[in-house]
Protein backbone atom coordinates (compact mmCIF):
# COMPACT_ATOMS: atom_id res chain seq x y z
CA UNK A 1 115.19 64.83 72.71
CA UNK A 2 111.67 65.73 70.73
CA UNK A 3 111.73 69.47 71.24
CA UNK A 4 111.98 72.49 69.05
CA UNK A 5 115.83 73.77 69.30
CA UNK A 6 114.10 77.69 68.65
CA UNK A 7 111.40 77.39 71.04
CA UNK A 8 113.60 77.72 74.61
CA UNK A 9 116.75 76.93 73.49
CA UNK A 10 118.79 77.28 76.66
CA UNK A 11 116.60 75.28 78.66
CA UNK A 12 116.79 72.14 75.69
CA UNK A 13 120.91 73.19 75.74
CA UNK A 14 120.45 72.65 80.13
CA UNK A 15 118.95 69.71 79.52
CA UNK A 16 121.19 68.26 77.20
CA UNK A 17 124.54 69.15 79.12
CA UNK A 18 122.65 67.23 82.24
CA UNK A 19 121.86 63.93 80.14
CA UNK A 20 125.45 64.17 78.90
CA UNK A 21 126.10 63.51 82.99
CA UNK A 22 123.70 61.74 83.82
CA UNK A 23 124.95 59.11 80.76
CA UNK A 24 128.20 58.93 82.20
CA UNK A 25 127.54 58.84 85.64
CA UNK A 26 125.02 55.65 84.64
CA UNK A 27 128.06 54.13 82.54
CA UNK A 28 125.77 54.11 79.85
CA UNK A 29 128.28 56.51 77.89
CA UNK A 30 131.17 58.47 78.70
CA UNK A 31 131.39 62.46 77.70
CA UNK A 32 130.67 62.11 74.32
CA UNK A 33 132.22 64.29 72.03
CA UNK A 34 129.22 64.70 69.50
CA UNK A 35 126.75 65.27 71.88
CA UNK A 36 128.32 68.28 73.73
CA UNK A 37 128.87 69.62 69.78
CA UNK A 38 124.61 69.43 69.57
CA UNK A 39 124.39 70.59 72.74
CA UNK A 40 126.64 73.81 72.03
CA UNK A 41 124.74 74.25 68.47
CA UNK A 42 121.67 74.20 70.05
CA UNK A 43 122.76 77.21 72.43
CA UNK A 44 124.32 79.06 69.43
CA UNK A 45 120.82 79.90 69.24
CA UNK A 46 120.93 81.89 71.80
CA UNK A 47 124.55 83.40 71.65
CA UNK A 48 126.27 85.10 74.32
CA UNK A 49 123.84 83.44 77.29
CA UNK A 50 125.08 81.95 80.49
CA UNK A 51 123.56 78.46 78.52
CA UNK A 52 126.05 78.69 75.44
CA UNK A 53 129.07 79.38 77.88
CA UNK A 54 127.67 76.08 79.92
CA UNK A 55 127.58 74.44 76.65
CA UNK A 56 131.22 75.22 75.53
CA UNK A 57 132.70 73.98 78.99
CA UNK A 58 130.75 70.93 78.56
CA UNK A 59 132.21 70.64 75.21
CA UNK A 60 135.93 71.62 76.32
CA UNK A 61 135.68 68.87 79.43
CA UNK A 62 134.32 66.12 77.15
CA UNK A 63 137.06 67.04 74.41
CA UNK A 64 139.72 66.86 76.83
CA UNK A 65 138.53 63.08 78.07
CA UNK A 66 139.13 62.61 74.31
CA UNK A 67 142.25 64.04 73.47
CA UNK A 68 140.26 66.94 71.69
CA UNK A 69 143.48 69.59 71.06
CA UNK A 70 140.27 72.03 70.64
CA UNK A 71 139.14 71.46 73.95
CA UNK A 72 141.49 74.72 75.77
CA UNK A 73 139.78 76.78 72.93
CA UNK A 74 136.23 75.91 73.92
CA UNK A 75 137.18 76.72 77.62
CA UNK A 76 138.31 79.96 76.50
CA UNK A 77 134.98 80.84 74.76
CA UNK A 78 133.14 79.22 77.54
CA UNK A 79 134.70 81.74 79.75
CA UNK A 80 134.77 84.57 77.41
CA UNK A 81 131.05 84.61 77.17
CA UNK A 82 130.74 83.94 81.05
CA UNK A 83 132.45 86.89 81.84
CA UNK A 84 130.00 88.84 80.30
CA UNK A 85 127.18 87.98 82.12
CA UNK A 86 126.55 89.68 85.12
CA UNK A 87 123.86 87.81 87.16
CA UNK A 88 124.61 84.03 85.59
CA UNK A 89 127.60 82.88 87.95
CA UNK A 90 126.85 78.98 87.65
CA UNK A 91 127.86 80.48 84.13
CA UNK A 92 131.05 81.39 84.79
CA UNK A 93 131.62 78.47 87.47
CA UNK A 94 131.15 75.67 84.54
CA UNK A 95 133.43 77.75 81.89
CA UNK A 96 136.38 77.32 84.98
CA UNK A 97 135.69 73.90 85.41
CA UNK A 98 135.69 73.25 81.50
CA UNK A 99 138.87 75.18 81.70
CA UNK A 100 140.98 73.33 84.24
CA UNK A 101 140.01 70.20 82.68
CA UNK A 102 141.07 71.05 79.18
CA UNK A 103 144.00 72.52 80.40
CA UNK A 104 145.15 69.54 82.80
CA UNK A 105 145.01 67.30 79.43
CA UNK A 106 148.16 65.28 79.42
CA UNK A 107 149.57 64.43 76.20
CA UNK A 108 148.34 60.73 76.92
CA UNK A 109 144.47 61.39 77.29
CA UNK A 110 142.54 61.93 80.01
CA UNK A 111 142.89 65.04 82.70
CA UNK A 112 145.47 64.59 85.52
């Protein structure tokens, strides 16, 4: 992506998150690791916002597809920093998802 990270960084940190699905759901790559890490550093420009708790889930559901043992503690941001917005539910929503897939990571891999 050719945009400025300062400039509107929770809309680039949307964006991101959404071609991180839309690879995966084209097969062109699956939940990778590194990009959810660019996409969360990109939103740590704008701490604290329903876009760096989107992020984190992001981050904690592609970790757990990869065995990431960090993944349950990016949920637990993600949904730290949800909770603290009050009008950003989709906020709150992803952190839960992010959640429940880090924490249904069996010790083989991938969620249940």
């Amino acid at each position: 992506l050719e945009r400025d990270p300062a400039a509107d960084p929770e809309e680039l940190c949307e964006l991101m998150v959404r071609r991180i699905h839309l690879r995966a759901s084209a097969g062109v790559a699956f939940f990778e690791v590194d990009d959810a890490r660019r996409a969360v550093a990109v939103a740590e420009l704008a701490p604290g916002t329903g876009a760096h708790a989107f992020a984190l889930a992001e981050l904690a559901q592609s970790g757990a597809w990869h065995e990431d043992p960090e993944a349950p503690r990016h949920a637990a941001r993600a949904l730290d920093i949800a909770r603290t917005i009050d009008d950003d539910r989709d906020a709150v929503v992803q952190a839960l998802r992010g959640i429940i897939f880090a924490l249904s990571q069996p010790a083989t891999g991938a969620p249940r």
